[in-house]
Structures are given as C-alpha cells and as structure tokens.
PDB file of N, CA and C in Angstrom:
ATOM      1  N   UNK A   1       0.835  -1.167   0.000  1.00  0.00           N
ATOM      2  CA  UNK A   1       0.000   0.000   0.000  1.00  0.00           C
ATOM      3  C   UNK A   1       0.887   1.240   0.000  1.00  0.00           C
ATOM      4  N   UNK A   2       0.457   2.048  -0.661  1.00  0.00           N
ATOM      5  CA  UNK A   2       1.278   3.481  -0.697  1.00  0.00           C
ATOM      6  C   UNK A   2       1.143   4.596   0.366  1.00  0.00           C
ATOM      7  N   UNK A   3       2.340   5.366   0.600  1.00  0.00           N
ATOM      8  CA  UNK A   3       2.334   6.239   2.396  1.00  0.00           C
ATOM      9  C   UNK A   3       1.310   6.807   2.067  1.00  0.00           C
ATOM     10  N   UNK A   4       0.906   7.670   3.149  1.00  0.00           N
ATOM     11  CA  UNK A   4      -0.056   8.397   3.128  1.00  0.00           C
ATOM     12  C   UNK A   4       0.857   9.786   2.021  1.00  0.00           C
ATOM     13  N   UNK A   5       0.006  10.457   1.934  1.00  0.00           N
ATOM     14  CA  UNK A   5       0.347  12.283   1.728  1.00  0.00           C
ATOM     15  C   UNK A   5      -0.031  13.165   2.392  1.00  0.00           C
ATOM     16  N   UNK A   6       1.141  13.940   2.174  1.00  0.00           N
ATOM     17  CA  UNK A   6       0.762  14.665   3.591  1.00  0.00           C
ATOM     18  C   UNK A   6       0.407  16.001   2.422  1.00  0.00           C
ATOM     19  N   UNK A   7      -0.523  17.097   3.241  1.00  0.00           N
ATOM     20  CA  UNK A   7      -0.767  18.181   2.428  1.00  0.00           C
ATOM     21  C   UNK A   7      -0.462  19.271   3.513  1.00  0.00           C
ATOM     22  N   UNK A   8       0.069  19.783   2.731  1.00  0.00           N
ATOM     23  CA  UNK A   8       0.878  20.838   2.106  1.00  0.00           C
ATOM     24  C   UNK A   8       1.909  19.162   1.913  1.00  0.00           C
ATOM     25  N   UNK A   9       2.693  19.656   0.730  1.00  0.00           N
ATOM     26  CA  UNK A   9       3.942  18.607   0.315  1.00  0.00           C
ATOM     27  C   UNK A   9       5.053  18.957   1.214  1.00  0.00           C
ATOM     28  N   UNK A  10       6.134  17.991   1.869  1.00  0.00           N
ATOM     29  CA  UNK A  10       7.092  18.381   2.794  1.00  0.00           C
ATOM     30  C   UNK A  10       8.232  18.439   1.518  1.00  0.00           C
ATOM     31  N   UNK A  11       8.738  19.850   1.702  1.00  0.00           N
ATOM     32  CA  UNK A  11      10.316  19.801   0.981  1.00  0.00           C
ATOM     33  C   UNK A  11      11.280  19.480   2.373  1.00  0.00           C
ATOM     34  N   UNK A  12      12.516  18.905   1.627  1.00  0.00           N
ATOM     35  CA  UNK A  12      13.900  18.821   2.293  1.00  0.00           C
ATOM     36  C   UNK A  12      14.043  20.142   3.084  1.00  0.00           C
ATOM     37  N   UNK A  13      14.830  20.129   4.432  1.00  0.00           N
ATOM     38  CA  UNK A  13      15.382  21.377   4.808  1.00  0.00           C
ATOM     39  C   UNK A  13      16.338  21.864   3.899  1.00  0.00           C
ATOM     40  N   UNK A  14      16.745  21.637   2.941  1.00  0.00           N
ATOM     41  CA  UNK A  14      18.196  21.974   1.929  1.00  0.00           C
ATOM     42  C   UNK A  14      17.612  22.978   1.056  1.00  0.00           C
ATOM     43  N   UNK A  15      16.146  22.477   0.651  1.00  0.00           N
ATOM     44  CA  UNK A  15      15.490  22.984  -0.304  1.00  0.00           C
ATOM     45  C   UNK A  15      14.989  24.501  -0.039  1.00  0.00           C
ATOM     46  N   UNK A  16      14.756  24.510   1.484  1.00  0.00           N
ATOM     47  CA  UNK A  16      14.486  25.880   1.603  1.00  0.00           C
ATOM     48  C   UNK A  16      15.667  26.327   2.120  1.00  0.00           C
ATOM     49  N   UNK A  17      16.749  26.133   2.268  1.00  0.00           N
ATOM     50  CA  UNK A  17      18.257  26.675   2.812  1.00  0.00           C
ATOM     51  C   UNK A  17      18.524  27.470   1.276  1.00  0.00           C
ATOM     52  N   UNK A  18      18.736  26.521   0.573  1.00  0.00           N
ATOM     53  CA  UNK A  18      18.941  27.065  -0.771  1.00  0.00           C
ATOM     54  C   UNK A  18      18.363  28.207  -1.629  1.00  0.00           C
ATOM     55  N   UNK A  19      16.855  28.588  -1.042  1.00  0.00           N
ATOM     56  CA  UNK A  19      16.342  29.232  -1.781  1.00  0.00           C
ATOM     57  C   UNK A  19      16.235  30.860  -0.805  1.00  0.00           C
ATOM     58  N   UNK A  20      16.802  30.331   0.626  1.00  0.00           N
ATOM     59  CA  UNK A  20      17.622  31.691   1.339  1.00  0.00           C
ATOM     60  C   UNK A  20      18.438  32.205   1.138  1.00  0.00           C
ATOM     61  N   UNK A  21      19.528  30.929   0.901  1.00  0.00           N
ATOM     62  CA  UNK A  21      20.869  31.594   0.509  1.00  0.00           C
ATOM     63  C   UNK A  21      21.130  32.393  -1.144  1.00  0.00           C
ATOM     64  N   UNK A  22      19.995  31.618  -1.981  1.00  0.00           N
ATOM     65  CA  UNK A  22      20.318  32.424  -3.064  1.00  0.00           C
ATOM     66  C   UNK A  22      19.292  34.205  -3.183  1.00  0.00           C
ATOM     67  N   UNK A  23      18.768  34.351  -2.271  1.00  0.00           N
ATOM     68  CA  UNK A  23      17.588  35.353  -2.164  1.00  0.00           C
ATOM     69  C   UNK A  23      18.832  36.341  -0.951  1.00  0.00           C
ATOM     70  N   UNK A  24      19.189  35.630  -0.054  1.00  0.00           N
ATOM     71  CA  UNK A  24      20.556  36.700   0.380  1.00  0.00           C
ATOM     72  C   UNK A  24      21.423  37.167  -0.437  1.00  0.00           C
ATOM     73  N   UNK A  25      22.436  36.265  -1.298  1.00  0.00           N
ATOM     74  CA  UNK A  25      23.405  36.435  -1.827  1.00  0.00           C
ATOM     75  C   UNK A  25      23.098  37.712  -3.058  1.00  0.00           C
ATOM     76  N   UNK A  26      21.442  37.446  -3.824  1.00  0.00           N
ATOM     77  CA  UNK A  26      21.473  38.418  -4.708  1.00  0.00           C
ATOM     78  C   UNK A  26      21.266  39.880  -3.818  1.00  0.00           C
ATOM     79  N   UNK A  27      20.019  39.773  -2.666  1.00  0.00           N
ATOM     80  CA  UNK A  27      20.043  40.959  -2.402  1.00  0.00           C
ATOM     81  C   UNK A  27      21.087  41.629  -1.752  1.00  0.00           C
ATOM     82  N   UNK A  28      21.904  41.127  -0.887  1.00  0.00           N
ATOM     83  CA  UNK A  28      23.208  41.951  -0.353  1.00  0.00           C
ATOM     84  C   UNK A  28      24.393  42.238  -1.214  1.00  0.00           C
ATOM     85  N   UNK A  29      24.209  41.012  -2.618  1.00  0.00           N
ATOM     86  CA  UNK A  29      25.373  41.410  -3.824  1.00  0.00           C
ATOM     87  C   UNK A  29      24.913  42.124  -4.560  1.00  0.00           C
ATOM     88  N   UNK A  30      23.700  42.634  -4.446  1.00  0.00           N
ATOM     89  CA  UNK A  30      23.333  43.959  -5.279  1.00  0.00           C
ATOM     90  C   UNK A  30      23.536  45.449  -4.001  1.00  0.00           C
ATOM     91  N   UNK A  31      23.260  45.253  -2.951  1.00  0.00           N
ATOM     92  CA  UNK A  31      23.795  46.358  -2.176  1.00  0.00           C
ATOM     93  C   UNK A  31      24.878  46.573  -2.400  1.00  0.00           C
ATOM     94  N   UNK A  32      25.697  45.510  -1.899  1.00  0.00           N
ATOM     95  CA  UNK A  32      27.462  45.526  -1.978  1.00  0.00           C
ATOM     96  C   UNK A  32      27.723  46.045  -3.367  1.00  0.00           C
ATOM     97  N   UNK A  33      27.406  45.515  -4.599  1.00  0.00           N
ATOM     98  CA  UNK A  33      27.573  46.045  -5.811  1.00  0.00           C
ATOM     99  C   UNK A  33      27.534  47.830  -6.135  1.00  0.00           C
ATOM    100  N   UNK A  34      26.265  47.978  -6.204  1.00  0.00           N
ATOM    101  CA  UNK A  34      26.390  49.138  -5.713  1.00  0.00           C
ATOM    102  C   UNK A  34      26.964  50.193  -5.141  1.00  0.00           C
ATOM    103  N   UNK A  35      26.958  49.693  -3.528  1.00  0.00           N
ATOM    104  CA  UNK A  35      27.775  50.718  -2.740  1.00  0.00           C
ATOM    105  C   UNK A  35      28.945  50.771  -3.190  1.00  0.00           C
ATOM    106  N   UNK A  36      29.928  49.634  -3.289  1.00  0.00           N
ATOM    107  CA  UNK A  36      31.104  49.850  -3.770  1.00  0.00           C
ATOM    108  C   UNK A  36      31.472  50.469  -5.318  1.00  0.00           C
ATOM    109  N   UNK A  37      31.010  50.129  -5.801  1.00  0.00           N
ATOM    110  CA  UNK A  37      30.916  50.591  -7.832  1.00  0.00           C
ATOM    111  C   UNK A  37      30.982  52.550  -7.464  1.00  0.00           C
ATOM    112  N   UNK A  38      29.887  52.624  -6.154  1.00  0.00           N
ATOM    113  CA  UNK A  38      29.682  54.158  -6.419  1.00  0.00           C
ATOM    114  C   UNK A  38      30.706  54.857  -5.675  1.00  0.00           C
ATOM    115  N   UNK A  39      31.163  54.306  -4.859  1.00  0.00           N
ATOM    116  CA  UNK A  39      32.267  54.514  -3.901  1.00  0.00           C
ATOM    117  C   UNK A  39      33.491  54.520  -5.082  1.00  0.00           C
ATOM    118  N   UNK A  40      33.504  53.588  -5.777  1.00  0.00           N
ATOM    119  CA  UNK A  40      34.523  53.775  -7.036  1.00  0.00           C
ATOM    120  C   UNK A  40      34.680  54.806  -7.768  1.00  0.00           C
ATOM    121  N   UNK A  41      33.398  55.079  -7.888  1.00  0.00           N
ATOM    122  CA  UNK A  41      33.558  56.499  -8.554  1.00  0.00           C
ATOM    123  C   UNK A  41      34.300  58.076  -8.210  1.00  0.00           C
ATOM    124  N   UNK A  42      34.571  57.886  -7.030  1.00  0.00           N
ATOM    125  CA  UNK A  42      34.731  58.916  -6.106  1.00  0.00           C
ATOM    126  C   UNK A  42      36.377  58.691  -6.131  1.00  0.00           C
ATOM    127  N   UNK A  43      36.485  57.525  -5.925  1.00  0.00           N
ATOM    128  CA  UNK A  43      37.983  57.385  -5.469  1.00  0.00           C
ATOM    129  C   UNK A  43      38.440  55.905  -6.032  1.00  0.00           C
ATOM    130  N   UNK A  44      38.886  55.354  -6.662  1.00  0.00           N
ATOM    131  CA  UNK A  44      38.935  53.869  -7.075  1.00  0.00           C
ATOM    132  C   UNK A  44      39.800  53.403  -5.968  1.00  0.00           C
ATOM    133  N   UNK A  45      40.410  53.998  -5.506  1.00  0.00           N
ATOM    134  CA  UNK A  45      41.761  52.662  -4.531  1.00  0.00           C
ATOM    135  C   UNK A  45      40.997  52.727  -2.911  1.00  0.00           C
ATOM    136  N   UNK A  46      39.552  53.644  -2.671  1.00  0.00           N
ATOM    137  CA  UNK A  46      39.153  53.785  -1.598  1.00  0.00           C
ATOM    138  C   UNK A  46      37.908  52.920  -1.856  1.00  0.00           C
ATOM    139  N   UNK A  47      37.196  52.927  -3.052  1.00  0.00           N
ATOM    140  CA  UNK A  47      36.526  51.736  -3.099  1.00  0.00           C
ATOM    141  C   UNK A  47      37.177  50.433  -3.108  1.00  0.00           C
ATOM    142  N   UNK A  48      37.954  49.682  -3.703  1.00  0.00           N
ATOM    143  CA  UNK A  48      38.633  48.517  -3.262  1.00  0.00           C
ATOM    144  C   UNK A  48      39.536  48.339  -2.114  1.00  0.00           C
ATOM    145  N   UNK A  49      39.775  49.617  -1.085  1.00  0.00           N
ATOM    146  CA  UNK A  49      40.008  49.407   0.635  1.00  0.00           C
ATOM    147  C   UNK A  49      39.181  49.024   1.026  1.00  0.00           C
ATOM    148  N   UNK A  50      37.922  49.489   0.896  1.00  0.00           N
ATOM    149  CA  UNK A  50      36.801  49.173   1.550  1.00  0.00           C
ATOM    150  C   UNK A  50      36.131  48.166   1.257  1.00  0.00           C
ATOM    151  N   UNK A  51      36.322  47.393   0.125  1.00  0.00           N
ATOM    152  CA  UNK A  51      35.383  45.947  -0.069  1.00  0.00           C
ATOM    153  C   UNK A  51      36.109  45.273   0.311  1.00  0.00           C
ATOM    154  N   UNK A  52      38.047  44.991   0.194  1.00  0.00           N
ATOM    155  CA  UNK A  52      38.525  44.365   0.843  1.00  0.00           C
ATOM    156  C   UNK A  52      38.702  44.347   2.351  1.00  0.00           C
ATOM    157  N   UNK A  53      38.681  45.135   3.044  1.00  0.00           N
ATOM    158  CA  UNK A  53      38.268  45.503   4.400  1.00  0.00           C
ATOM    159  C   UNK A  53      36.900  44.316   4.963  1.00  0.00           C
ATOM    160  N   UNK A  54      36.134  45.271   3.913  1.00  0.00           N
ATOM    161  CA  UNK A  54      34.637  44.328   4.605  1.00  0.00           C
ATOM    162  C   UNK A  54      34.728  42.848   4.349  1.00  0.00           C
ATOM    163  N   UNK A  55      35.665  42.371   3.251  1.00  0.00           N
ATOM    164  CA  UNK A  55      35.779  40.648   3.033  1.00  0.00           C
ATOM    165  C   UNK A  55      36.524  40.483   4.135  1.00  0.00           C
ATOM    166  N   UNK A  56      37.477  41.110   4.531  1.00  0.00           N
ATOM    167  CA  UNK A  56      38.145  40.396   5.317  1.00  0.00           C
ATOM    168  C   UNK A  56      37.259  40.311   6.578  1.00  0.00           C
ATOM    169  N   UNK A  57      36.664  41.640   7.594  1.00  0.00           N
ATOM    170  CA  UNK A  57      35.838  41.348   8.166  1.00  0.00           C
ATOM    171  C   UNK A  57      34.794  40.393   8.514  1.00  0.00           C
ATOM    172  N   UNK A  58      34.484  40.351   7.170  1.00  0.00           N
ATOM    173  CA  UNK A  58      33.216  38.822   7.129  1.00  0.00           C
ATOM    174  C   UNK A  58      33.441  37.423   7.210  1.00  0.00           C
ATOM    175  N   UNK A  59      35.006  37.180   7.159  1.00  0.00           N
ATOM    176  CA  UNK A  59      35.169  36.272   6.580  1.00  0.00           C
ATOM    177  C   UNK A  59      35.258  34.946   8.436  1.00  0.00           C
ATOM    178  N   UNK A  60      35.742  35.913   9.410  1.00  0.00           N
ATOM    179  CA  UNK A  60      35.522  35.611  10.900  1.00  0.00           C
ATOM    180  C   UNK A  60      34.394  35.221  11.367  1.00  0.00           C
ATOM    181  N   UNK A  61      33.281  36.165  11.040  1.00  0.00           N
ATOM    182  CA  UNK A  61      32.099  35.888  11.457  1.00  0.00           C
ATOM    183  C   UNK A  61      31.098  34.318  10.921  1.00  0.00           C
ATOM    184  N   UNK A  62      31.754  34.527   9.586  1.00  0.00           N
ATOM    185  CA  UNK A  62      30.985  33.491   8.203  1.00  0.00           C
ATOM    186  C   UNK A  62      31.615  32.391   9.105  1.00  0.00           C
ATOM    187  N   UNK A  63      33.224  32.208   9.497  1.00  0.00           N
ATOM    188  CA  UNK A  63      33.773  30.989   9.723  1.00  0.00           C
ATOM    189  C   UNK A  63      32.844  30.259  11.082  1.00  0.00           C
ATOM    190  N   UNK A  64      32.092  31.014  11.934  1.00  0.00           N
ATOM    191  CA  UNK A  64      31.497  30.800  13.539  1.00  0.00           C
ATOM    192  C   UNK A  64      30.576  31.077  13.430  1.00  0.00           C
ATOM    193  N   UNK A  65      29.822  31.507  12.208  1.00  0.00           N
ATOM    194  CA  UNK A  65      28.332  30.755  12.278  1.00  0.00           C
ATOM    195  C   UNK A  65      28.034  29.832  10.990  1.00  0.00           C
ATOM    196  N   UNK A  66      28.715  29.311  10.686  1.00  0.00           N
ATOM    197  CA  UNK A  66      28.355  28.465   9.476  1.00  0.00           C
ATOM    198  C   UNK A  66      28.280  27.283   9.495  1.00  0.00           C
ATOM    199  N   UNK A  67      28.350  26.706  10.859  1.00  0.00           N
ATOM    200  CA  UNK A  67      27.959  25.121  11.738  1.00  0.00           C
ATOM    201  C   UNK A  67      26.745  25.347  12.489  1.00  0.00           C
ATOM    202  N   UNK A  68      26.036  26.483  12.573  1.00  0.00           N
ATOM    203  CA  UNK A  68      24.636  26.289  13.518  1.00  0.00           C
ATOM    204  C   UNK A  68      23.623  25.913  12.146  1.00  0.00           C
ATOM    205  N   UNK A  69      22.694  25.488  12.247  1.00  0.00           N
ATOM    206  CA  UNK A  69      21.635  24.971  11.599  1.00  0.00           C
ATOM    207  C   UNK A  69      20.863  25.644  10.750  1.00  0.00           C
ATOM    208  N   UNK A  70      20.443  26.720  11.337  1.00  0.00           N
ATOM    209  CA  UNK A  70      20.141  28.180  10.614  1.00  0.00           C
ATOM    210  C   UNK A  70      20.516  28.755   9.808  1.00  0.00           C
ATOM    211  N   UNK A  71      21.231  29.252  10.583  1.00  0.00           N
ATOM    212  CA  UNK A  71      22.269  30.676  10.108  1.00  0.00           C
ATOM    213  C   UNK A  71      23.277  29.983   9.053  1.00  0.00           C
ATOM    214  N   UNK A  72      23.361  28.861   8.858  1.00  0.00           N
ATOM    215  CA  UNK A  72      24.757  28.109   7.664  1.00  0.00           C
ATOM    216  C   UNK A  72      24.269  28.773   6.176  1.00  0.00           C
ATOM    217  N   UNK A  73      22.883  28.835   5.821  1.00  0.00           N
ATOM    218  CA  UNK A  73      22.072  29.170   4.588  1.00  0.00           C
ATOM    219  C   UNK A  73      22.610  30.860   4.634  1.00  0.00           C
ATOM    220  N   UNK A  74      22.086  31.746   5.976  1.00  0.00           N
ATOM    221  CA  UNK A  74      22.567  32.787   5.597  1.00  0.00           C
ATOM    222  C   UNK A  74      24.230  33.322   5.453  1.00  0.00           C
ATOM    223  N   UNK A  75      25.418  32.100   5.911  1.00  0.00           N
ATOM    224  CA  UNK A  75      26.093  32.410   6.248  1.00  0.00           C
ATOM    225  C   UNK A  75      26.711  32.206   4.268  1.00  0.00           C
ATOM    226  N   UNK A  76      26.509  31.125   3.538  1.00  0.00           N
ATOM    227  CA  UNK A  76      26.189  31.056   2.819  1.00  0.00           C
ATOM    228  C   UNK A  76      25.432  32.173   1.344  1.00  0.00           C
ATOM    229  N   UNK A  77      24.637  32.869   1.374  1.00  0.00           N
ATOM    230  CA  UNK A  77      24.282  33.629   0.530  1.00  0.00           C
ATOM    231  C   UNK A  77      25.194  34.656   0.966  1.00  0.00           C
ATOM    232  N   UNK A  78      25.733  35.529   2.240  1.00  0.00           N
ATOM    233  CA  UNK A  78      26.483  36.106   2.488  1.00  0.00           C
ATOM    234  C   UNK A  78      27.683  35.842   1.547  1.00  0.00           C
ATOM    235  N   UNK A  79      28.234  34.846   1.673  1.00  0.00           N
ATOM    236  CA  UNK A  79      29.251  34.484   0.996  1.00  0.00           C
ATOM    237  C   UNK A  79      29.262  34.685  -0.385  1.00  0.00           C
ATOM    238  N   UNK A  80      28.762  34.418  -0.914  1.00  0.00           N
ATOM    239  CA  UNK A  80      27.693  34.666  -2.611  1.00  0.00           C
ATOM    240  C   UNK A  80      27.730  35.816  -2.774  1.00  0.00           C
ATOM    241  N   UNK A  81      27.284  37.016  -2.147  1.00  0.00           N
ATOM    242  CA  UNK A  81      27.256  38.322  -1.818  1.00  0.00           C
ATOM    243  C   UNK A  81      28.470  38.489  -2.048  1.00  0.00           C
ATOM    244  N   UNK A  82      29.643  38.189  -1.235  1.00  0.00           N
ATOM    245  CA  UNK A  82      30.680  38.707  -1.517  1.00  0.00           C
ATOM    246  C   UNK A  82      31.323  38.766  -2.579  1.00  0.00           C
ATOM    247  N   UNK A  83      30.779  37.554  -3.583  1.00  0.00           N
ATOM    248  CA  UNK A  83      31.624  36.931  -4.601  1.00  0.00           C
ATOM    249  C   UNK A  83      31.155  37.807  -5.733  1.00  0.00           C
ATOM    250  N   UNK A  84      29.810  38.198  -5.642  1.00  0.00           N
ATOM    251  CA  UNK A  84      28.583  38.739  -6.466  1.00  0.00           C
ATOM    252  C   UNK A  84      29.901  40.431  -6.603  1.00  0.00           C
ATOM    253  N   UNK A  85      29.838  40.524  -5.231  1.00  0.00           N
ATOM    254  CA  UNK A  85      30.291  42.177  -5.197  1.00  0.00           C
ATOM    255  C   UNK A  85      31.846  42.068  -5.902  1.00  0.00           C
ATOM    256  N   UNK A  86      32.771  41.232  -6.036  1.00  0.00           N
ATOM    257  CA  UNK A  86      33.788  41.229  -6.068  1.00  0.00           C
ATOM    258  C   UNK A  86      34.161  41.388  -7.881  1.00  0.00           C
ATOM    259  N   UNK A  87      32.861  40.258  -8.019  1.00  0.00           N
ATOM    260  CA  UNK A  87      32.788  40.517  -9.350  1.00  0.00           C
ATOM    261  C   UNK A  87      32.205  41.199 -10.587  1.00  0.00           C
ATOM    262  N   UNK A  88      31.488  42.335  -9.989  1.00  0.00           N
ATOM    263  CA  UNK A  88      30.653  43.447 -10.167  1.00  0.00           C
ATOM    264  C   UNK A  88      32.035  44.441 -10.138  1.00  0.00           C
ATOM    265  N   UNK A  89      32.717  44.640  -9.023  1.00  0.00           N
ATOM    266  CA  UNK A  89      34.224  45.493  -8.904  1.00  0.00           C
ATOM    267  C   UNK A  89      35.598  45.106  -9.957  1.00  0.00           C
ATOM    268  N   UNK A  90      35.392  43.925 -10.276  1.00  0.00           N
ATOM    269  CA  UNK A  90      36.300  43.336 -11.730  1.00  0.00           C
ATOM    270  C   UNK A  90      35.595  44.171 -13.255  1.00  0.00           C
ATOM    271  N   UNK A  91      34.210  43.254 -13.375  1.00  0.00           N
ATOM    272  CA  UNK A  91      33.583  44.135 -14.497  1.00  0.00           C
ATOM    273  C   UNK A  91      33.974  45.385 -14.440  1.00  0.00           C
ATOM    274  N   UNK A  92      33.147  46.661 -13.869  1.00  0.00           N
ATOM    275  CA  UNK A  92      33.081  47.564 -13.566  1.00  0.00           C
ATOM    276  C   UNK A  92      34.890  48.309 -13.838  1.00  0.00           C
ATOM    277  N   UNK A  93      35.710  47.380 -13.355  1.00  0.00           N
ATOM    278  CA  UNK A  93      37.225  48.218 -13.369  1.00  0.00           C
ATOM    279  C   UNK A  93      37.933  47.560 -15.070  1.00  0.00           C
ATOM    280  N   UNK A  94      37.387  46.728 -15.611  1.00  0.00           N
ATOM    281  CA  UNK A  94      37.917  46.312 -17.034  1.00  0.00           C
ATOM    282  C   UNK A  94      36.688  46.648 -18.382  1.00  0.00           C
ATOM    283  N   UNK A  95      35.755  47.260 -17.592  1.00  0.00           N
ATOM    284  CA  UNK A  95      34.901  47.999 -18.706  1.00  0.00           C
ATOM    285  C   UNK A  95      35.131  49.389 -18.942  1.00  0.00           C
ATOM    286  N   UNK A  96      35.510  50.098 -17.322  1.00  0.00           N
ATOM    287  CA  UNK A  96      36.175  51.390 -17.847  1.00  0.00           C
ATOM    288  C   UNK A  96      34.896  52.354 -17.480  1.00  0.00           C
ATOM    289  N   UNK A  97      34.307  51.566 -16.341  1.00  0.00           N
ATOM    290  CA  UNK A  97      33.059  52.450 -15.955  1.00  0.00           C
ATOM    291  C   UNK A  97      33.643  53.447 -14.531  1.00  0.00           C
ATOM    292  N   UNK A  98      34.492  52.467 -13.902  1.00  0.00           N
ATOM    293  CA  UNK A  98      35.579  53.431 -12.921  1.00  0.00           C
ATOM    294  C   UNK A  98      36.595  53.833 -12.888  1.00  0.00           C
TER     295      UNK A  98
END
C-alpha cells in the first residue's frame, strides 16, 4: 500500500536553505555592488580598501556561524554576496566604468 500524503507537500530542509541563501546572496550582492561601484567612482583605490576591508571582516564571522543549523544558509548567501560584489568590482574596473 502506498504512504499516506501529507498536504501541504514536505520539501527537504536543503530545499528551503537554498532558496535563502540564493535570495541573500542576490540581495546583499546587489547592495554591496552598488555601494562599492559608487564609492569607485569617487575614489577607485578607496573603493577597493573598503570591499577588501569588509571581506576580510566577514570572513571571521561566516567561519562561527556556518555550523549552527540556521544561520549556515545565511552564512552562505552572504558568501555569494561577496563573490557577487567582487565581481561586479572586476567588471566595472575592465569595462572602464571606474
């Protein structure tokens, strides 16, 4: 005989980790993008102090919460974020927009 069903359908916990971490990573790698790109504009070697600054900063915090249960998804899109911003600051400096 076949299980029951359950209604509402149960997803994996992964399934909704995943769909945090990618809903963080775009929205804080579009802040980060941003702030820094415009910060570029102003000064280019004070925008790339400051994103490298804040990676390095993050990178402590990301390491000590990224084993609790929760917070691993956001620790995660965070991370994404960074990568998002880093490579928004590459474009941006080989297109000739800063």
């Amino acid at each position: 005989m076949n299980a029951p069903r359950s209604f509402p359908p149960r997803y994996p916990p992964w399934f909704t980790g995943v769909a945090v971490a990618t809903l963080v990573a775009l929205l804080a790698g579009g802040v980060f993008s941003g702030l820094f790109v415009a910060v570029m504009m102003v000064n280019r070697w004070l925008g790339l102090f400051l994103l490298a600054l804040g990676t390095a900063g993050s990178v402590p915090v990301l390491a000590a919460y990224r084993r609790r249960p929760v917070t691993r998804w956001f620790c995660a899109g965070f991370a994404g974020a960074v990568v998002i911003a880093w490579c928004a600051v590459v474009g941006a400096l080989t297109s000739g927009l800063v």
